[in-house]
Protein backbone atom coordinates (compact mmCIF):
# COMPACT_ATOMS: atom_id res chain seq x y z
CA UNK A 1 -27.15 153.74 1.97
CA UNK A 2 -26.24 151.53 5.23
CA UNK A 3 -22.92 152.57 7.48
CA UNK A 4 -21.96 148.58 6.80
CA UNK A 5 -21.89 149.71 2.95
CA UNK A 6 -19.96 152.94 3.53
CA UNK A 7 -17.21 151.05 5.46
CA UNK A 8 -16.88 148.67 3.04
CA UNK A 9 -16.39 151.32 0.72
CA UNK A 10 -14.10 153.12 2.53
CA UNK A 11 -11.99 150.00 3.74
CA UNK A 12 -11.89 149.02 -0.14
CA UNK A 13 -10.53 152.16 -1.16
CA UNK A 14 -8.00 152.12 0.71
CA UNK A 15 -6.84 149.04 0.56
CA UNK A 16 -6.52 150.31 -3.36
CA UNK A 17 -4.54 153.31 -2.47
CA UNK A 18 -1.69 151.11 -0.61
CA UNK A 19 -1.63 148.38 -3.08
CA UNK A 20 -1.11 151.30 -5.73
CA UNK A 21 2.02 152.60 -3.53
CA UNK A 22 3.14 148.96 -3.02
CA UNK A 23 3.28 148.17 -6.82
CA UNK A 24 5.15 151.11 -7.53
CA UNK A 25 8.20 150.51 -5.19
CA UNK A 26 11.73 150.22 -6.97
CA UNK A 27 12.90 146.51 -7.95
CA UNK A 28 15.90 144.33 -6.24
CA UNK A 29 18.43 146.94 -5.93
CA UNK A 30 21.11 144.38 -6.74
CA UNK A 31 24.32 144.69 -9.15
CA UNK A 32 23.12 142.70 -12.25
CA UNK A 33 24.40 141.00 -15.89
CA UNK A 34 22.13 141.93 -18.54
CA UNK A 35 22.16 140.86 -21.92
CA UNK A 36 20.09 142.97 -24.45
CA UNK A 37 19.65 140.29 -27.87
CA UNK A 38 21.10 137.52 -28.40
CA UNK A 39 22.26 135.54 -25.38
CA UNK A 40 26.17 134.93 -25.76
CA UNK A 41 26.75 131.24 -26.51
CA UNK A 42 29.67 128.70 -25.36
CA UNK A 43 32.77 129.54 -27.32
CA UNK A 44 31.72 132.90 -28.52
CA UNK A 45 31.57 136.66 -27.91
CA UNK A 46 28.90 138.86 -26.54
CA UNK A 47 27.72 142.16 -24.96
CA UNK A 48 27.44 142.46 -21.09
CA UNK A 49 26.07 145.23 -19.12
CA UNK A 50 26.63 145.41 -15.80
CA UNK A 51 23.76 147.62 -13.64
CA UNK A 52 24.82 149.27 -10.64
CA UNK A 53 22.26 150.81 -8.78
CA UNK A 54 23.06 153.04 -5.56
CA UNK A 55 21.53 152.05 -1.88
CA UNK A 56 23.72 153.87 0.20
CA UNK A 57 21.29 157.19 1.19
CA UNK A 58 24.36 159.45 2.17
CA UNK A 59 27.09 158.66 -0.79
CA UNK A 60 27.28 158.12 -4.22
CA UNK A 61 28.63 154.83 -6.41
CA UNK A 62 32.40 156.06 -7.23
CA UNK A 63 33.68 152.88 -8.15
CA UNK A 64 32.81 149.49 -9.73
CA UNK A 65 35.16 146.77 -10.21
CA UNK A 66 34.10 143.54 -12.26
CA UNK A 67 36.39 140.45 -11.70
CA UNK A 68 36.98 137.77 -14.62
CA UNK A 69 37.87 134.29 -12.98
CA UNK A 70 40.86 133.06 -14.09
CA UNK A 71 39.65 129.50 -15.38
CA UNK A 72 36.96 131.28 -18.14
CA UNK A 73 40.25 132.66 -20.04
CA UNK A 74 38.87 135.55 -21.67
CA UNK A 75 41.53 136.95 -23.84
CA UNK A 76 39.15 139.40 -25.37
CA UNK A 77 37.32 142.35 -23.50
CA UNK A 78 36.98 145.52 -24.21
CA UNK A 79 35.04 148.06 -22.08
CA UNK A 80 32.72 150.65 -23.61
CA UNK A 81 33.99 154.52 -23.20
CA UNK A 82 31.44 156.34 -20.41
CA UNK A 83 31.57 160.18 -20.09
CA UNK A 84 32.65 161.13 -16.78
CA UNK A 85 34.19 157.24 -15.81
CA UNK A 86 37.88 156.12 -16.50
CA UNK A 87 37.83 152.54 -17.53
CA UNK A 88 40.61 149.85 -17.30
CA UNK A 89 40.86 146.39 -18.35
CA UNK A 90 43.83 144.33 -16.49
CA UNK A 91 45.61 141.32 -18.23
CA UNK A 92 47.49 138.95 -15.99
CA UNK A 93 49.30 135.56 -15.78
CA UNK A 94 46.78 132.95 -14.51
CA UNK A 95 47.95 130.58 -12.08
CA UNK A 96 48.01 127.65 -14.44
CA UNK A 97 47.86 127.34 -18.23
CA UNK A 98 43.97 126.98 -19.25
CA UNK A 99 43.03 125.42 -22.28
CA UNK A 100 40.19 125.74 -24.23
CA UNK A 101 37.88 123.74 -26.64
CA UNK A 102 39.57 123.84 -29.96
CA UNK A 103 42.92 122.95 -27.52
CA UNK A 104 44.50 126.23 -27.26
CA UNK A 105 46.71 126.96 -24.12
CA UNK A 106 45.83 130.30 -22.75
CA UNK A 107 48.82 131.29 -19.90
CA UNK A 108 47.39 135.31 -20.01
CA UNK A 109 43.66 136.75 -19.66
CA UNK A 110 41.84 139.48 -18.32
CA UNK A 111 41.21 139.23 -14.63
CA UNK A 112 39.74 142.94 -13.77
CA UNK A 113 38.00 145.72 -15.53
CA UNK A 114 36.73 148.69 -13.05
CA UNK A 115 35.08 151.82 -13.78
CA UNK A 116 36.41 155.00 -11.86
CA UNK A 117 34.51 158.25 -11.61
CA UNK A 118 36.34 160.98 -12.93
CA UNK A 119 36.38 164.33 -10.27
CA UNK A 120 32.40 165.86 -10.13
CA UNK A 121 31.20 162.56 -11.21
CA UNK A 122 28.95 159.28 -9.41
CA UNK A 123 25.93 157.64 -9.56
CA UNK A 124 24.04 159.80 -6.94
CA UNK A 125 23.45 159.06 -3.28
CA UNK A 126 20.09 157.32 -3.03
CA UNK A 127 17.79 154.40 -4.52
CA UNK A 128 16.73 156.70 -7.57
CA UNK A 129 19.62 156.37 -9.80
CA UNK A 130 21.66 153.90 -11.82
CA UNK A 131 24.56 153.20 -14.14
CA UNK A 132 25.03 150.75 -16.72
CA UNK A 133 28.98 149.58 -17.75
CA UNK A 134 29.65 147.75 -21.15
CA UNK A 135 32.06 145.10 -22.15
CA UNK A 136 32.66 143.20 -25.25
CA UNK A 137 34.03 139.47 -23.86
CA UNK A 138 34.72 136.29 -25.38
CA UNK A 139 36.01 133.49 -26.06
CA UNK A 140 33.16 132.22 -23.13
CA UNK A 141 34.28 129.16 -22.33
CA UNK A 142 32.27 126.31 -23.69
CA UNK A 143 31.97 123.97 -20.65
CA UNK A 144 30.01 126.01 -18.33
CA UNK A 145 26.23 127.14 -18.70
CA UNK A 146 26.61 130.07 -16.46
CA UNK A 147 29.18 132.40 -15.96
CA UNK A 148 29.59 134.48 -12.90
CA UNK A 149 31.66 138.12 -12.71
CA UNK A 150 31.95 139.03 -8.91
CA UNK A 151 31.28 142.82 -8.63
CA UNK A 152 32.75 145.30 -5.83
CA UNK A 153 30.77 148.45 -5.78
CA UNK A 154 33.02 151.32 -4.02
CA UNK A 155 30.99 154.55 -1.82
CA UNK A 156 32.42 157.79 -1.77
CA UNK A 157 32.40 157.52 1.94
CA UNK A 158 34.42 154.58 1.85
CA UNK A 159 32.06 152.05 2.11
CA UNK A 160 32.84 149.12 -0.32
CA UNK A 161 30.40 146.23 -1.25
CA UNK A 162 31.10 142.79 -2.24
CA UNK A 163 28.69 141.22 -4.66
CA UNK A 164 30.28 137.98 -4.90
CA UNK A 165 27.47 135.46 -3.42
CA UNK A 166 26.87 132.40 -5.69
CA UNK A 167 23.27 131.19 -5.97
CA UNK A 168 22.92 128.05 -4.63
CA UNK A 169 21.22 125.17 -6.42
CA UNK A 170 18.04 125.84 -4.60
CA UNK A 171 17.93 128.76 -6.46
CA UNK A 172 16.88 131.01 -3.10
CA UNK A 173 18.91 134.52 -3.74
CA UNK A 174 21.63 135.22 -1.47
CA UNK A 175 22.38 138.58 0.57
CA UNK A 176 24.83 139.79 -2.16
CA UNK A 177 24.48 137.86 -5.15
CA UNK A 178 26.92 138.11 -7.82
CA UNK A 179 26.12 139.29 -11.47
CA UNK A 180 25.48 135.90 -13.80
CA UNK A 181 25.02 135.52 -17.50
CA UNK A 182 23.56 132.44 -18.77
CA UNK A 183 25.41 130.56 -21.96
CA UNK A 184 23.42 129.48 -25.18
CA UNK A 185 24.60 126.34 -26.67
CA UNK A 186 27.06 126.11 -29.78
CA UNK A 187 24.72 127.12 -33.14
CA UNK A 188 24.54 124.21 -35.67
CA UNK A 189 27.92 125.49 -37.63
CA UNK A 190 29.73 125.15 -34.27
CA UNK A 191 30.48 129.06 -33.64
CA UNK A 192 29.09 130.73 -30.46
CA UNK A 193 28.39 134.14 -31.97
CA UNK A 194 30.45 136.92 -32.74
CA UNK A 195 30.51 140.97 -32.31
CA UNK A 196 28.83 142.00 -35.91
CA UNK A 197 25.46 141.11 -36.02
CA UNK A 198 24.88 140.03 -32.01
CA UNK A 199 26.49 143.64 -31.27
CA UNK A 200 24.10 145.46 -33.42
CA UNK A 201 21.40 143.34 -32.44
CA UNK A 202 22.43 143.85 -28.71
CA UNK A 203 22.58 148.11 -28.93
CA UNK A 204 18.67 147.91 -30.60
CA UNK A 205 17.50 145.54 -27.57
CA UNK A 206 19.17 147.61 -25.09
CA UNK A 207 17.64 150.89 -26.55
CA UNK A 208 14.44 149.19 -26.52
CA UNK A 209 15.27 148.21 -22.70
CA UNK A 210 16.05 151.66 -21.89
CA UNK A 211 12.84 152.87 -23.12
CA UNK A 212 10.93 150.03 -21.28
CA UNK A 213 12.65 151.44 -17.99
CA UNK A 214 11.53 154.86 -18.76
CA UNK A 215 8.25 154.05 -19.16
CA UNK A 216 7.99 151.40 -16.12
CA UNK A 217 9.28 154.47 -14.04
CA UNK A 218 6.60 156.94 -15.23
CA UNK A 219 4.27 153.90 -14.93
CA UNK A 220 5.87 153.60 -11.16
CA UNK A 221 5.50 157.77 -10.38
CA UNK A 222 1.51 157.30 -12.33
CA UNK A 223 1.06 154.35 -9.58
CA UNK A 224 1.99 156.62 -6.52
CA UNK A 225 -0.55 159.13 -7.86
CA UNK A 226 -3.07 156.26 -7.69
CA UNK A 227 -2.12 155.19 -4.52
CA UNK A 228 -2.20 158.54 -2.94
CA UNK A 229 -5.68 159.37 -4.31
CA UNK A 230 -7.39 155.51 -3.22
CA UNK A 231 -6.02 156.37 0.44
CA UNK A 232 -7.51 159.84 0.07
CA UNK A 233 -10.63 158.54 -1.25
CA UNK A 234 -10.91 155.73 1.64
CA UNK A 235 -10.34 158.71 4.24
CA UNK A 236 -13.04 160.25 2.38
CA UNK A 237 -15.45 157.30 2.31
CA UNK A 238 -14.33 156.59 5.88
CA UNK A 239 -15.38 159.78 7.17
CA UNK A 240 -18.91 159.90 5.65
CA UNK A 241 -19.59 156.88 6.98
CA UNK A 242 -18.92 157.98 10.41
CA UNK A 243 -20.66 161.41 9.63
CA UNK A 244 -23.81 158.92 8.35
CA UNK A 245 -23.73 156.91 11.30
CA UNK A 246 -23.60 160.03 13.40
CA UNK A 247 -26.47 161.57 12.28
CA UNK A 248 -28.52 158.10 12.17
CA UNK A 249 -27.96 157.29 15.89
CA UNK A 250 -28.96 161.09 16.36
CA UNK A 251 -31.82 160.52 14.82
CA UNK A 252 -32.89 157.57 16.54
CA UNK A 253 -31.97 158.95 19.76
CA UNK A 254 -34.63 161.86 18.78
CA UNK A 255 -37.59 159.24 17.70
């Protein structure tokens, strides 16, 4: 075999190894909406988790605050219990009466629900870990497609993060983007969904979800594996080929 086919071998190799550790880096570490089921539709109630992953490498996630714009007037929200976080939901008077599709005046809504880590408690310092935070919401209002909840994501060191960047029309992603849901039209009786069977629909997705993240990160750990052994492999390849060429320049040195 020529020294042109062992570096070709060896140069292949490795560029398999570092597309193996490439593939298997972590996604955008960003706070996110998520919807597991049914999407929630204008005028109706829905399931919302909000993902908070930690990208501080020193300090853990102690806090997350969601914020509710005034104008969607959600009367309704109700925050899922989380061992080892202390949930609140805040009501307040909004700036000016809002009023929704079937003409209701709403003068009271909930602006805030946070998440505080109780004492021995965070989502731990470093890009490995995440939480997920669960609210029941609605009425969504039924004039907007997408609804935004600005997030502020609190370090035990004191370091607070705003995700409150809109995505602009272009549809590039800003720095700190905030967490969006996206709105499915009215169904054909004129309701927008509702907490019984969109609820139980929502838990089954999200289990489903779960398990899909599971097995992308064992599928992510398998890839490093790969990656390690095709850069090992090219070294390998690499160095025969040298050791090949060595000994055929020896020998035609001794002809």
């Amino acid at each position: 075999m020529s020294k042109h086919v062992f570096k070709r071998a060896g140069f292949l190799a490795a560029t398999v190894g570092i597309a193996g550790l490439l593939s298997a880096g972590v996604a955008s570490a960003h706070v996110t909406a998520n919807v597991y089921g049914p999407q929630p539709a204008k005028g109706g109630y829905g399931s919302i988790f909000f993902r908070v992953p930690n990208e501080e490498k020193d300090a853990g996630t102690v806090k997350v605050e969601i914020t509710v714009k005034p104008e969607y007037a959600l009367t309704s929200v109700r925050a899922k219990p989380l061992p080892g976080w202390k949930a609140e939901v805040v009501k307040s008077k909004l700036p000016a009466p809002v009023t929704t599709d079937s003409g209701t005046q709403v003068t009271e809504a909930v602006t805030k629900v946070s998440w505080t880590a109780e004492p021995g408690n965070k989502i731990a310092a470093g890009s490995t870990e995440f939480q997920e935070f669960q609210i029941s919401a609605g009425k969504f209002p039924a004039n907007v497609d997408t609804i935004e909840f600005p997030a502020t994501q609190t370090y035990e060191n004191g370091k607070v993060v705003e995700w409150n960047q809109p995505t602009p029309a272009s549809g590039e992603e800003p720095e700190h983007p905030a967490p969006t849901v996206k709105l499915a039209e009215k169904s054909a009786d004129g309701h927008g969904g509702g907490h019984g069977t969109d609820a139980k629909a929502s838990e089954e997705s999200h289990a489903a979800s779960s398990s899909s993240d599971n097995t992308a990160r064992w599928l992510g750990g398998a890839g490093l594996v790969v990656g390690a052994l095709g850069l090992g492999v090219g070294a390998g390849a690499t160095l025969r080929a040298r050791r090949a060429t060595a000994a055929t320049s020896k020998t035609e040195g001794t002809e």
